[in-house]
C-alpha atoms as a PDB file:
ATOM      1  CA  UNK A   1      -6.542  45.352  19.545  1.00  0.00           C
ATOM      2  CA  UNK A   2      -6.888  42.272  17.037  1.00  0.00           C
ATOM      3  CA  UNK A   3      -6.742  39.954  20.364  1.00  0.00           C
ATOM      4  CA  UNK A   4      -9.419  41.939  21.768  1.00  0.00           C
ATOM      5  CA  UNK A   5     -12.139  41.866  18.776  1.00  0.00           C
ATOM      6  CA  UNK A   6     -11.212  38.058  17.962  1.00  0.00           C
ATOM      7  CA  UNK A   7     -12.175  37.703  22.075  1.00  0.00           C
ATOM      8  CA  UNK A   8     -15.119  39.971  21.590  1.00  0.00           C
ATOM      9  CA  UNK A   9     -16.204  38.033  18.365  1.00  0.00           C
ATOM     10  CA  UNK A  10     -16.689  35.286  20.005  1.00  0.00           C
ATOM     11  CA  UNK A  11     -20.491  33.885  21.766  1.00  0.00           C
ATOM     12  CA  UNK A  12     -20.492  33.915  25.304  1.00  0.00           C
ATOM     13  CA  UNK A  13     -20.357  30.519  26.217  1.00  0.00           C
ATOM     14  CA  UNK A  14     -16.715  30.734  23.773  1.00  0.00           C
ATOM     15  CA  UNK A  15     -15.440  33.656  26.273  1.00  0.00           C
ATOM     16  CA  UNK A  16     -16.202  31.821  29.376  1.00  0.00           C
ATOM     17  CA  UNK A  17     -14.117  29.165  28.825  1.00  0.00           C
ATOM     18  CA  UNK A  18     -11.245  30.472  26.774  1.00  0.00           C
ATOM     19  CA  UNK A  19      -8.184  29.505  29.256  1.00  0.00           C
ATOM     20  CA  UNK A  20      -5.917  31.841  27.437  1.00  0.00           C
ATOM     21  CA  UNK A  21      -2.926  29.474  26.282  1.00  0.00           C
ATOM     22  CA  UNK A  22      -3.483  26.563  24.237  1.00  0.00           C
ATOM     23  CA  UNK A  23      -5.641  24.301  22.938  1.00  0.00           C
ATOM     24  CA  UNK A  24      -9.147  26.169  23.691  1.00  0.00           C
ATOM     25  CA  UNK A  25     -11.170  24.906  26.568  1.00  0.00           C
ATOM     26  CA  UNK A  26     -14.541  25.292  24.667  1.00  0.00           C
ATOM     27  CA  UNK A  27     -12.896  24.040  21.470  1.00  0.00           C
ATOM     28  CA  UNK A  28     -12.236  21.064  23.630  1.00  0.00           C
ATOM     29  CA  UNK A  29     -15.554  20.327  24.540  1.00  0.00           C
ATOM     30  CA  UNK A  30     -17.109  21.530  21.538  1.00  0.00           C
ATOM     31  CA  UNK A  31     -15.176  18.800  19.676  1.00  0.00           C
ATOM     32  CA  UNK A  32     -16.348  16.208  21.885  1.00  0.00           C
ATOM     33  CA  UNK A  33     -20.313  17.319  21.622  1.00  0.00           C
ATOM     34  CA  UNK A  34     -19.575  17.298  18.161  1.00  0.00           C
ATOM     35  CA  UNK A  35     -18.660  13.793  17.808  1.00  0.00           C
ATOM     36  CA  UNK A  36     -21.608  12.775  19.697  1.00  0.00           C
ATOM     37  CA  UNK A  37     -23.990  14.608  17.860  1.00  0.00           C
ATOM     38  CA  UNK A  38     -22.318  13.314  14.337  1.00  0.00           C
ATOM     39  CA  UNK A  39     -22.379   9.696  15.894  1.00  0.00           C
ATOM     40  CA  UNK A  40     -26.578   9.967  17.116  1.00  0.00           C
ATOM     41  CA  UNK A  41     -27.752  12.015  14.282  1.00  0.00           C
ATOM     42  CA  UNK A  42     -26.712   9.204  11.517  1.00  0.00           C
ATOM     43  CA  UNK A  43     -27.823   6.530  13.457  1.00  0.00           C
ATOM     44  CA  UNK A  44     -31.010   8.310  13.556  1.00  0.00           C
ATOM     45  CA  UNK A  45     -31.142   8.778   9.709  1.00  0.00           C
ATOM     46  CA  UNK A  46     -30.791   5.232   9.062  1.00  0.00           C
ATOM     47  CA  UNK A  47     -33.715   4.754  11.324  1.00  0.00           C
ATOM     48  CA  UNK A  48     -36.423   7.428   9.758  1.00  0.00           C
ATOM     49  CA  UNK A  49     -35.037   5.928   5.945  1.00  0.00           C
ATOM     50  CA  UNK A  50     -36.496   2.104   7.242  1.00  0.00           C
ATOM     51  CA  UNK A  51     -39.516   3.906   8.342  1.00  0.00           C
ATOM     52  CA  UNK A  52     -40.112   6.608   5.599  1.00  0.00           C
ATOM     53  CA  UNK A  53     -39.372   3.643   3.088  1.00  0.00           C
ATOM     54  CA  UNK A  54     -42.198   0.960   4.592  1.00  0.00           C
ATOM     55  CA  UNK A  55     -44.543   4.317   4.698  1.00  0.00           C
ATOM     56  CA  UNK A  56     -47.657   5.164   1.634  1.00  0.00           C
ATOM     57  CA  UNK A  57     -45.926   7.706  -0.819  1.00  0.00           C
ATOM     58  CA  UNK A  58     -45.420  11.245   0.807  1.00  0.00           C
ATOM     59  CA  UNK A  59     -46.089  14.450  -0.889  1.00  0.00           C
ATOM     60  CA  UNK A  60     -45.188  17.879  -0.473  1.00  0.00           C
ATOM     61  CA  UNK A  61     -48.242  18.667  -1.980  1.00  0.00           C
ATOM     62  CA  UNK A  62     -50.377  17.160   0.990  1.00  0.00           C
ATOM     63  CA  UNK A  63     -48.104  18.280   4.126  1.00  0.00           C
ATOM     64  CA  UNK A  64     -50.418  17.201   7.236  1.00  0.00           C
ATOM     65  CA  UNK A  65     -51.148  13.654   5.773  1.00  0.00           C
ATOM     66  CA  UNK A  66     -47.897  13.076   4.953  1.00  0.00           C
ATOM     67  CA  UNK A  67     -46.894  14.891   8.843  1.00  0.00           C
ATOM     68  CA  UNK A  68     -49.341  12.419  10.522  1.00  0.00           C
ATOM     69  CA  UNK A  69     -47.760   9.045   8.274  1.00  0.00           C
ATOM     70  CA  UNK A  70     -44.746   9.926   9.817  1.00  0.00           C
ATOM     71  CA  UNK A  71     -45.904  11.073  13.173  1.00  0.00           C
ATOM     72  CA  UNK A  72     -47.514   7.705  13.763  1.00  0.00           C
ATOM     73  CA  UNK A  73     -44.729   5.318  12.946  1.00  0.00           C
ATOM     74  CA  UNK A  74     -43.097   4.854  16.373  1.00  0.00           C
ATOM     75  CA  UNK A  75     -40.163   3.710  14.523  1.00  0.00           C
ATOM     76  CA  UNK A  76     -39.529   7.197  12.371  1.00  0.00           C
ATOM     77  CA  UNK A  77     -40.773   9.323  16.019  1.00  0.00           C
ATOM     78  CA  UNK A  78     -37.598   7.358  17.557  1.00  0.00           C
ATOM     79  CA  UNK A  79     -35.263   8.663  14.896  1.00  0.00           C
ATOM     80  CA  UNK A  80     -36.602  12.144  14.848  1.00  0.00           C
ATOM     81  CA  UNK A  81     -36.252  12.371  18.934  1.00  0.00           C
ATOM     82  CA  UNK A  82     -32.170  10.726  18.039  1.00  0.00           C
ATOM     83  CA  UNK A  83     -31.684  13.172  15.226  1.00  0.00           C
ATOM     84  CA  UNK A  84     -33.619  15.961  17.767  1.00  0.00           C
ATOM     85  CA  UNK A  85     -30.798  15.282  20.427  1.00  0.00           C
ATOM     86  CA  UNK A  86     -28.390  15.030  18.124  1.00  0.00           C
ATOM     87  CA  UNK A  87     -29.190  18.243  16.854  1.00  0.00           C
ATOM     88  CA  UNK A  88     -29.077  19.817  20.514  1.00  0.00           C
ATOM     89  CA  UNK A  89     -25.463  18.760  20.961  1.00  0.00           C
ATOM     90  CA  UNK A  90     -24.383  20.294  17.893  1.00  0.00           C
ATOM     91  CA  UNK A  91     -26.179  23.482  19.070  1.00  0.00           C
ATOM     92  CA  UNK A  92     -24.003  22.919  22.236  1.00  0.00           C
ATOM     93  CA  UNK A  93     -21.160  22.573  20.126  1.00  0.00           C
ATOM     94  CA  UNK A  94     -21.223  25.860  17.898  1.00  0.00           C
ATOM     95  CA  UNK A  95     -21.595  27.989  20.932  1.00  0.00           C
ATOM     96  CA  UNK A  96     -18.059  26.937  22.322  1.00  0.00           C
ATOM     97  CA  UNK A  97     -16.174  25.868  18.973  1.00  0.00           C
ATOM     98  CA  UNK A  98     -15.689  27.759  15.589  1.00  0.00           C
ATOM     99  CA  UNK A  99     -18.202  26.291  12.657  1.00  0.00           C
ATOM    100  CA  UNK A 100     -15.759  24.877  10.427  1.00  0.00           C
ATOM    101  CA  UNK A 101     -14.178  23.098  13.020  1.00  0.00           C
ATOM    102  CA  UNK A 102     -17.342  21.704  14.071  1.00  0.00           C
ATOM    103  CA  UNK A 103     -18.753  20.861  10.416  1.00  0.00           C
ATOM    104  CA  UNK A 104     -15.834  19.040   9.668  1.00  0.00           C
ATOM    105  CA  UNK A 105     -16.573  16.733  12.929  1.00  0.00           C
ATOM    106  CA  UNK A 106     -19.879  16.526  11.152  1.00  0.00           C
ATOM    107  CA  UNK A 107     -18.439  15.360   8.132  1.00  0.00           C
ATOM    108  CA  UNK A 108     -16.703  12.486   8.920  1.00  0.00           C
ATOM    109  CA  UNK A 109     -19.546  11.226  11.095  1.00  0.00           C
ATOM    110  CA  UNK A 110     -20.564   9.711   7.501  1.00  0.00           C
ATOM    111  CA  UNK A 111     -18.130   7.062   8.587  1.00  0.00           C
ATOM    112  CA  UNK A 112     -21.035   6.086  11.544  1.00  0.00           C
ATOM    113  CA  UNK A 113     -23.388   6.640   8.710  1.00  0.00           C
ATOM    114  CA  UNK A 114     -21.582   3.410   6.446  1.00  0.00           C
ATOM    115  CA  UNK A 115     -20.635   1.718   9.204  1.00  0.00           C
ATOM    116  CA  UNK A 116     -23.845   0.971  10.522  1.00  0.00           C
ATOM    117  CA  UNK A 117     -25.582   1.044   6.811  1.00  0.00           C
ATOM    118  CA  UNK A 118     -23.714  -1.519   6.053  1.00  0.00           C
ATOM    119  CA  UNK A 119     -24.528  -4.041   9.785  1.00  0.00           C
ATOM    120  CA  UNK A 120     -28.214  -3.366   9.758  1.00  0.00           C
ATOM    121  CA  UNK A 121     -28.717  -4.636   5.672  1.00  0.00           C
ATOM    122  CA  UNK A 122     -25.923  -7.084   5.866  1.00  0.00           C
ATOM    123  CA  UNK A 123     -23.644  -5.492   2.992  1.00  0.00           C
ATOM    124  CA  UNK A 124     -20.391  -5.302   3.095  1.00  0.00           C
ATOM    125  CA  UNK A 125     -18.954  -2.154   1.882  1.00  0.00           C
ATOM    126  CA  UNK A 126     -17.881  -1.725  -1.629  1.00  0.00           C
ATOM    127  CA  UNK A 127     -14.190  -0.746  -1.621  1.00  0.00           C
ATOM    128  CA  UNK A 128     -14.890   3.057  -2.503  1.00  0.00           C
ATOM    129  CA  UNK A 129     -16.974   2.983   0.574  1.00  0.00           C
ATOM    130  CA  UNK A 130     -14.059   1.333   2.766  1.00  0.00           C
ATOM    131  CA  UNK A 131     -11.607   3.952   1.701  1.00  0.00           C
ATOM    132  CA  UNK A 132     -13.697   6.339   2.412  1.00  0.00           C
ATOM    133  CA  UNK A 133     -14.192   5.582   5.935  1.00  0.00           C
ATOM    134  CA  UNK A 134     -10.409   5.447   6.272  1.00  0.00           C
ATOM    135  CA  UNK A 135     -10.202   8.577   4.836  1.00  0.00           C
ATOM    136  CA  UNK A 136     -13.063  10.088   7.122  1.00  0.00           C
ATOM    137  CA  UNK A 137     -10.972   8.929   9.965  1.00  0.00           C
ATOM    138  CA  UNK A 138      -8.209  10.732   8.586  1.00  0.00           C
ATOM    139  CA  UNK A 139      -9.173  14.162   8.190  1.00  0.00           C
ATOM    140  CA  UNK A 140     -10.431  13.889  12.091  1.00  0.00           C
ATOM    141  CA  UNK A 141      -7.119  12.849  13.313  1.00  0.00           C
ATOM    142  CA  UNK A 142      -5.280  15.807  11.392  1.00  0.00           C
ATOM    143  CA  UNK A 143      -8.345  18.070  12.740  1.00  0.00           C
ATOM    144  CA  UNK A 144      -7.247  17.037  16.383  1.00  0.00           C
ATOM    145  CA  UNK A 145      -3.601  18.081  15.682  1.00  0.00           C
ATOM    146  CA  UNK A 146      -4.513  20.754  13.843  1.00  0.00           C
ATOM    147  CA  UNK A 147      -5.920  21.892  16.600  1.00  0.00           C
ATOM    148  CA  UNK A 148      -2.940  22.266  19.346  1.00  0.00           C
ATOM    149  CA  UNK A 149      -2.274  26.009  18.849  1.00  0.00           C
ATOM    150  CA  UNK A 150      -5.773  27.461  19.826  1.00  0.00           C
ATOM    151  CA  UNK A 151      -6.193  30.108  16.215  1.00  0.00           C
ATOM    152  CA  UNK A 152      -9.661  32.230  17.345  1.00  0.00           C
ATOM    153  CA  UNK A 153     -13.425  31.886  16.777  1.00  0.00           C
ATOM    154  CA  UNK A 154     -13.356  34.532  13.535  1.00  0.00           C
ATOM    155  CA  UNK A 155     -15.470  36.830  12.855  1.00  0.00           C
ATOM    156  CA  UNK A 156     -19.622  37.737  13.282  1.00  0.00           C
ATOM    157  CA  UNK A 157     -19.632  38.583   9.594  1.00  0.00           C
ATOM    158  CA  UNK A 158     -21.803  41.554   7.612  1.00  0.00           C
ATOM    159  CA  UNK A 159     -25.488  41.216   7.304  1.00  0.00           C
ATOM    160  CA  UNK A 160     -25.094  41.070   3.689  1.00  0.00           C
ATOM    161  CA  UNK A 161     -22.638  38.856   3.073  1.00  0.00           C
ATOM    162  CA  UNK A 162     -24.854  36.557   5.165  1.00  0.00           C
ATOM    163  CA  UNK A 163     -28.291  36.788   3.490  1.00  0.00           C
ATOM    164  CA  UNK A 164     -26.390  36.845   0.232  1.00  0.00           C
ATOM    165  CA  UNK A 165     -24.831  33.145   1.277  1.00  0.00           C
ATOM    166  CA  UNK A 166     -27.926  32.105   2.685  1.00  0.00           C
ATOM    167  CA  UNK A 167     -29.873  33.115  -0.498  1.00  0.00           C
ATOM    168  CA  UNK A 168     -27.820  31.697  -3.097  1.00  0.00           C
ATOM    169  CA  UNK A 169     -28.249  28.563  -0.884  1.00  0.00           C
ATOM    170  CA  UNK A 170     -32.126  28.426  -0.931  1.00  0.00           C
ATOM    171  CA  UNK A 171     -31.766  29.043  -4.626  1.00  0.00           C
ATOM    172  CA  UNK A 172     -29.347  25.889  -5.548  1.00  0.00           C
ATOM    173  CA  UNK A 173     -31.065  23.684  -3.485  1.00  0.00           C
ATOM    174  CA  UNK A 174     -33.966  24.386  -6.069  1.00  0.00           C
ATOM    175  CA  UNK A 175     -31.839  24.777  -9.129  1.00  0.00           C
ATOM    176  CA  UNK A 176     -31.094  21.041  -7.563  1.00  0.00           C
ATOM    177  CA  UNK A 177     -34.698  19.906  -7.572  1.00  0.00           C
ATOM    178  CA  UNK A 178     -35.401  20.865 -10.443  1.00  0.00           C
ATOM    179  CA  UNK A 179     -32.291  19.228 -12.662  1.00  0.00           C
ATOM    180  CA  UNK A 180     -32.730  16.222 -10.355  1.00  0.00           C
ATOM    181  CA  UNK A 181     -36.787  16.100 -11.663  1.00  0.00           C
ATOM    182  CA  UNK A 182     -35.868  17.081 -15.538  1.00  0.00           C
ATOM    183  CA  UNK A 183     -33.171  13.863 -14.805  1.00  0.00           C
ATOM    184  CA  UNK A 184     -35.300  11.467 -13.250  1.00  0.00           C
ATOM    185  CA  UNK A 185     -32.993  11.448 -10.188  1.00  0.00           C
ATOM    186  CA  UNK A 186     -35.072  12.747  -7.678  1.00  0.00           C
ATOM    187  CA  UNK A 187     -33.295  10.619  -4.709  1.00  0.00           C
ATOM    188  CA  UNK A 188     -30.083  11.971  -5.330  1.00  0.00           C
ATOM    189  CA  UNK A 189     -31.873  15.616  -5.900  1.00  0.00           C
ATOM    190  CA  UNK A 190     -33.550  15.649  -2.782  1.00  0.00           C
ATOM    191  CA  UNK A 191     -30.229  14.381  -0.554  1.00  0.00           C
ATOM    192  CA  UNK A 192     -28.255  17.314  -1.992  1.00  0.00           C
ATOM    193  CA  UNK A 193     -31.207  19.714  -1.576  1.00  0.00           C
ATOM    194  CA  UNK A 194     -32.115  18.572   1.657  1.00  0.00           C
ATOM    195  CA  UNK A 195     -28.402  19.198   2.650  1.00  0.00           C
ATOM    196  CA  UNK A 196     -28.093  22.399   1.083  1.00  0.00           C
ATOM    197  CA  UNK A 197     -31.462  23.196   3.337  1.00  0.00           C
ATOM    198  CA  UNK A 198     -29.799  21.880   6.538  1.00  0.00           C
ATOM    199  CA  UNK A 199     -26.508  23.772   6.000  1.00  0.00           C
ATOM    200  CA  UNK A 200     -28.791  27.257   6.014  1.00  0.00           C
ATOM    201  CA  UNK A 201     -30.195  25.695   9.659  1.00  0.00           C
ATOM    202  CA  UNK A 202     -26.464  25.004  10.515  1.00  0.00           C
ATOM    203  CA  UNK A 203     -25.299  28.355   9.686  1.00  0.00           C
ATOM    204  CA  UNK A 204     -28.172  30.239  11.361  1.00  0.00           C
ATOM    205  CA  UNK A 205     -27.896  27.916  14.396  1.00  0.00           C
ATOM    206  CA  UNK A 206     -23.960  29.441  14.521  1.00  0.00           C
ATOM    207  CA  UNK A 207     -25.457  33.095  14.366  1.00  0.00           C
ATOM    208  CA  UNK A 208     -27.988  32.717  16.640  1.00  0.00           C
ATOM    209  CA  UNK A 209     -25.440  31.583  19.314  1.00  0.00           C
ATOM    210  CA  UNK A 210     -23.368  34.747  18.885  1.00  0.00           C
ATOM    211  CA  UNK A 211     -26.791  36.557  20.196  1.00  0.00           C
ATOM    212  CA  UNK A 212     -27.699  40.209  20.204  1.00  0.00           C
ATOM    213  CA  UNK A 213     -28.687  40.931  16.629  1.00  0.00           C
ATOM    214  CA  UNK A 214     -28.122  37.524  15.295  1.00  0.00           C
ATOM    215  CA  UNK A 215     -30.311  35.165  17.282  1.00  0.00           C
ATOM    216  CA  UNK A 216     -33.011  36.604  14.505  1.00  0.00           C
ATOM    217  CA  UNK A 217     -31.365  33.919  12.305  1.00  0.00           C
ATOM    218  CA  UNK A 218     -33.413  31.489  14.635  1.00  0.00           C
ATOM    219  CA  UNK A 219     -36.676  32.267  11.505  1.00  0.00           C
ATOM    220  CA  UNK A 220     -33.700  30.703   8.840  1.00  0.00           C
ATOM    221  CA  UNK A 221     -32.797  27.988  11.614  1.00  0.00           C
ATOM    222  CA  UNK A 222     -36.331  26.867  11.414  1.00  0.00           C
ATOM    223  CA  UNK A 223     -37.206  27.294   7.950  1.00  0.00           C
ATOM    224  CA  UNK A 224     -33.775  25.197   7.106  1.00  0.00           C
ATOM    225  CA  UNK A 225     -34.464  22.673   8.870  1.00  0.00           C
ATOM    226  CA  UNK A 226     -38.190  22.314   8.258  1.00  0.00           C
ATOM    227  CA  UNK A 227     -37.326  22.244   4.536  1.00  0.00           C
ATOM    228  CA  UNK A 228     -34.400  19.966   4.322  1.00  0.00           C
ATOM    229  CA  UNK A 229     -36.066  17.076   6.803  1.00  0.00           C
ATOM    230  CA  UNK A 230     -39.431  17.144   4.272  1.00  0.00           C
ATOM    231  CA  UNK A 231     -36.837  16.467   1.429  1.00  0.00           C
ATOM    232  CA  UNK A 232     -34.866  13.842   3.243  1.00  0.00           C
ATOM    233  CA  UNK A 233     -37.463  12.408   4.246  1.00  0.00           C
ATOM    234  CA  UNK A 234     -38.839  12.017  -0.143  1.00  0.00           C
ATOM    235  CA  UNK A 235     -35.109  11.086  -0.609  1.00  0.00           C
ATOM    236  CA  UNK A 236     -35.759   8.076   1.902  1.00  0.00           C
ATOM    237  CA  UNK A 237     -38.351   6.733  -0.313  1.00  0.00           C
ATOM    238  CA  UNK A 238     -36.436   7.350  -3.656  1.00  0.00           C
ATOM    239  CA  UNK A 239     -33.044   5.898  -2.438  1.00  0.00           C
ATOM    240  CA  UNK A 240     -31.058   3.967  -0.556  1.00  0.00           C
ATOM    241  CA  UNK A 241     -29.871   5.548   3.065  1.00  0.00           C
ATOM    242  CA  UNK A 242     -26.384   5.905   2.312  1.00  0.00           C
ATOM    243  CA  UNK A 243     -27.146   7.384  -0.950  1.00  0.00           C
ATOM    244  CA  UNK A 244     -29.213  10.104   0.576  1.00  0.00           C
ATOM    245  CA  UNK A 245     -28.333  10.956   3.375  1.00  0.00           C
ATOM    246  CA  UNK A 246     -25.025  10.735   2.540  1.00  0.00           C
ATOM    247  CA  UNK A 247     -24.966  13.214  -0.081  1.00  0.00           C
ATOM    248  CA  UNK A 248     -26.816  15.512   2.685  1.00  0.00           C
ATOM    249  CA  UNK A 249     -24.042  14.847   4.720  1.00  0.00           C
ATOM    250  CA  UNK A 250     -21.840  16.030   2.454  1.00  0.00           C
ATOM    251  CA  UNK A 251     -23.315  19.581   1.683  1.00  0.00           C
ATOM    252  CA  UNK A 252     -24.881  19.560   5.278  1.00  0.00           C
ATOM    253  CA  UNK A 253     -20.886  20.229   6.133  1.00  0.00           C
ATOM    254  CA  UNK A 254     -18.958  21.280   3.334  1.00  0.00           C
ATOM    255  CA  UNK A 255     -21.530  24.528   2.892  1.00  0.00           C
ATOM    256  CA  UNK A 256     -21.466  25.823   6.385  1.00  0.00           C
ATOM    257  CA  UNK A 257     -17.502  25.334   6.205  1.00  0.00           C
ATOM    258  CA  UNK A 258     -16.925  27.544   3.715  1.00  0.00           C
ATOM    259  CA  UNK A 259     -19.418  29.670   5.029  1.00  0.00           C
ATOM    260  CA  UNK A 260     -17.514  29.892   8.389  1.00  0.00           C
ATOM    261  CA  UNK A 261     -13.786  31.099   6.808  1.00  0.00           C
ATOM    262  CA  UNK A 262     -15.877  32.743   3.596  1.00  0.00           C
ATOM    263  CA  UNK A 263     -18.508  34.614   6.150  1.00  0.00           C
ATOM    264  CA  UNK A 264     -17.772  34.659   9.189  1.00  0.00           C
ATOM    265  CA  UNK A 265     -13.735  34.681   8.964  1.00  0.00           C
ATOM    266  CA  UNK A 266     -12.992  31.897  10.674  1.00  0.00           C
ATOM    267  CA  UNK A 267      -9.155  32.409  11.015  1.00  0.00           C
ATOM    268  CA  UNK A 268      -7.071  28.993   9.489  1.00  0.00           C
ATOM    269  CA  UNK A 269      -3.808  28.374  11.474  1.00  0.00           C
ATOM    270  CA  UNK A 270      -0.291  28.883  10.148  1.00  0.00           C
ATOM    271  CA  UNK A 271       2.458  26.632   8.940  1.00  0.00           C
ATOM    272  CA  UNK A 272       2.584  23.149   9.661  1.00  0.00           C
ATOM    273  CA  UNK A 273      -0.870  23.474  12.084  1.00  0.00           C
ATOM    274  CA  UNK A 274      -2.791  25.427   8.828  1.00  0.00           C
ATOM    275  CA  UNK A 275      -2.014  22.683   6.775  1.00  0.00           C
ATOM    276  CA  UNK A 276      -2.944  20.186   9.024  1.00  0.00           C
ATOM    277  CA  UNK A 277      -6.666  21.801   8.724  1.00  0.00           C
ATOM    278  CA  UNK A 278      -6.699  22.430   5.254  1.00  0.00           C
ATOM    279  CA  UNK A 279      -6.101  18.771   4.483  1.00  0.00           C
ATOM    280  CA  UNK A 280      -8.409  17.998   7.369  1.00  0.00           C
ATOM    281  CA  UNK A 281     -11.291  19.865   5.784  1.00  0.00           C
ATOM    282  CA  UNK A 282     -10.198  17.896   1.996  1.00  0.00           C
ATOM    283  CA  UNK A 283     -10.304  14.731   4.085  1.00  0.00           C
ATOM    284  CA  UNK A 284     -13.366  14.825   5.298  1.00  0.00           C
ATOM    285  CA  UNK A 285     -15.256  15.989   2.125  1.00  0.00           C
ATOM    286  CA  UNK A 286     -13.441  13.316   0.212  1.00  0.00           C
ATOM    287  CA  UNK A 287     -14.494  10.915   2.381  1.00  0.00           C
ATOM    288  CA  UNK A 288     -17.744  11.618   1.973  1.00  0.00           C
ATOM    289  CA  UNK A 289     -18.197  11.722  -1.364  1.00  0.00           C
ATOM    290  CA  UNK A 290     -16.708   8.286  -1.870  1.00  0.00           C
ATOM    291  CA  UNK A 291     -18.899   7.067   0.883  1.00  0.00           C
ATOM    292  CA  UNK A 292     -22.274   8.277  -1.012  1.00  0.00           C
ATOM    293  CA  UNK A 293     -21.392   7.395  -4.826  1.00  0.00           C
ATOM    294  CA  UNK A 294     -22.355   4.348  -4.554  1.00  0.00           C
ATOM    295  CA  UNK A 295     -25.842   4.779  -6.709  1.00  0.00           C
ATOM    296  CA  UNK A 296     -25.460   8.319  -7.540  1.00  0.00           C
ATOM    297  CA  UNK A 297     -24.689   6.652 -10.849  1.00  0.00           C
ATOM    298  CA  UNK A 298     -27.636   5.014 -11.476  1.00  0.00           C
ATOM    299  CA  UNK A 299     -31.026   5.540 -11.811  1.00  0.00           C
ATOM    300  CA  UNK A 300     -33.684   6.360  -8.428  1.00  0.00           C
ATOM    301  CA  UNK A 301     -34.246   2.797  -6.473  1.00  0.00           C
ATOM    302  CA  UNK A 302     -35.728   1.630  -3.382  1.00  0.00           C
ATOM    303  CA  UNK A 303     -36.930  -1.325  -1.782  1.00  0.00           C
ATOM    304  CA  UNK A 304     -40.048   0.148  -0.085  1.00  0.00           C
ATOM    305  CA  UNK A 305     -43.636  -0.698  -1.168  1.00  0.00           C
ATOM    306  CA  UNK A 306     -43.449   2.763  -2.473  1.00  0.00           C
ATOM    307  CA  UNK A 307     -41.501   1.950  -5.263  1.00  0.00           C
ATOM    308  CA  UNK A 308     -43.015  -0.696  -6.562  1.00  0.00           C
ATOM    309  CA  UNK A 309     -46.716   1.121  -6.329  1.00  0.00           C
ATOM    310  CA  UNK A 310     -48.599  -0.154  -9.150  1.00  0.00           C
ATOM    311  CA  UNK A 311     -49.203   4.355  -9.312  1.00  0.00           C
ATOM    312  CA  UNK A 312     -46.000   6.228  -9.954  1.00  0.00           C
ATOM    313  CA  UNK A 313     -44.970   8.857  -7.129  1.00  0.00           C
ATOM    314  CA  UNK A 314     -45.392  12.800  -9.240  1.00  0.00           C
ATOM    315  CA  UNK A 315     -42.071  13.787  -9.917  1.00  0.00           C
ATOM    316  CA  UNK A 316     -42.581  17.562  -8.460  1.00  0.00           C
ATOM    317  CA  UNK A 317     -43.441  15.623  -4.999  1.00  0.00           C
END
């Protein structure tokens, strides 16, 4: 009976290709569109930061002007469609994989997100930042051993519990704004806001793929995601790329992981496989957070023409 509602639990694009004996087929693939939409989707952040940074000051208080600066630069549009396919694959990948699984792919595409930080403004990487790539690679390499027993897709979880996680979500990400404005660190407030606001379009986009009842989470999906890109896209101007979206990297995946074996159940394998993930999951949220600490120290810095505006940006903005 527990094999049937763990089959059951799953979407239906995770039934159709469960081959019975090991590794899962979907799991398979899921990993791979995983990886691809990790790789595309920080490429495509480093390209909308160079654009949102040359742009005139954007403001959440004026919405369409700030919607048509950034819907005129061909070079953000670019990084919007990259971070738009991106975001398609990783839909792709939730119907056929579990969400931790696929977060902590996410996760240690931070790696791509250094790697090519660090070619396009001719740095090298501080050592933290090195190590933290490593480390990245790590926790994906235990993730693909972990993953040689096939351990379920978990649960759908209770209504509650999942308004109640999605709530207290919305409500840090604000808590987070408003410290970050009271601290005079708005580009490391908006990152971790705009992450906490992608990780309720992350764990929506999971529900929705389950269907029947759930695909209502599509209204969360959109508000999510329509939240966390206007902060991102503030961050870009207040901060350097791997700065913020790195630390919306960071609680882009670590959230929705918990959420997954919190929520939704997600089963973790046993023995020598379950501690393979566990320290997969540590990996890749260590790795991150060495990769975006570089400035999280200091005070909010960019090199745009916004930030050396003879007017300062509002802080609520």
């Amino acid at each position: 009976m527990r094999a049937l509602r763990t089959v059951q639990s799953r979407g239906p694009f995770e039934r159709a290709l469960n081959v019975g004996h090991g590794v899962h087929l979907g799991i398979a693939i899921g990993l791979v569109l995983a990886a691809a939409s990790a790789t595309v989707t920080n490429v495509a952040y480093l390209r909308e930061h160079d654009a949102a940074a040359s742009l005139p000051a954007l403001s959440l208080r004026r919405p369409l002007q700030s919607l048509q600066l950034l819907l005129r630069d061909r070079g953000w549009m670019l990084g919007f469609a990259m971070e738009s396919g991106g975001f398609a694959s990783y839909a792709a990948a939730l119907a056929l994989a579990p969400l931790a699984v696929v977060q902590s792919v996410g996760a240690g595409g931070i790696g791509v997100l250094a790697y090519v930080s660090s070619r396009i403004g001719g740095r090298r990487l501080r050592r933290p930042q090195s190590i933290g790539v490593a480390i990245s690679v790590l926790g994906l390499l235990l993730l693909g051993v972990s993953l040689a027993k096939n351990s379920g897709g978990g649960g759908r979880g209770s209504i509650g519990a999942i308004a109640a996680w999605l709530g207290g979500t919305a409500a840090l990400a604000l808590l987070v704004l408003l410290l970050g404005r009271r601290r005079g660190l708005l580009a490391v407030a908006f990152g971790i806001a705009g992450g906490l606001l992608f990780s309720i379009g992350d764990f929506s986009t999971k529900l929705a793929t389950q269907g029947g009842a759930h695909f209502g989470f599509v209204v969360t999906l959109i508000i999510g995601y329509t939240l966390g890109t206007s902060c991102l896209q503030l961050g870009y101007q207040r901060g350097a790329a791997l700065t913020v979206a790195g630390l919306a990297t960071l609680c882009t995946n670590a959230m929705p992981i918990a959420a997954g074996t919190i929520v939704l159940h997600e089963p973790v394998p046993s023995g020598a496989l379950g501690a393979a993930r566990v320290l997969a999951y540590i990996a890749v949220t260590a790795g991150a957070i060495l990769l975006a600490a570089r400035d999280t120290g200091t005070r909010d810095q960019s090199s745009s023409p916004v930030a050396h505006a003879s007017a300062p940006v509002p802080a609520g903005e």
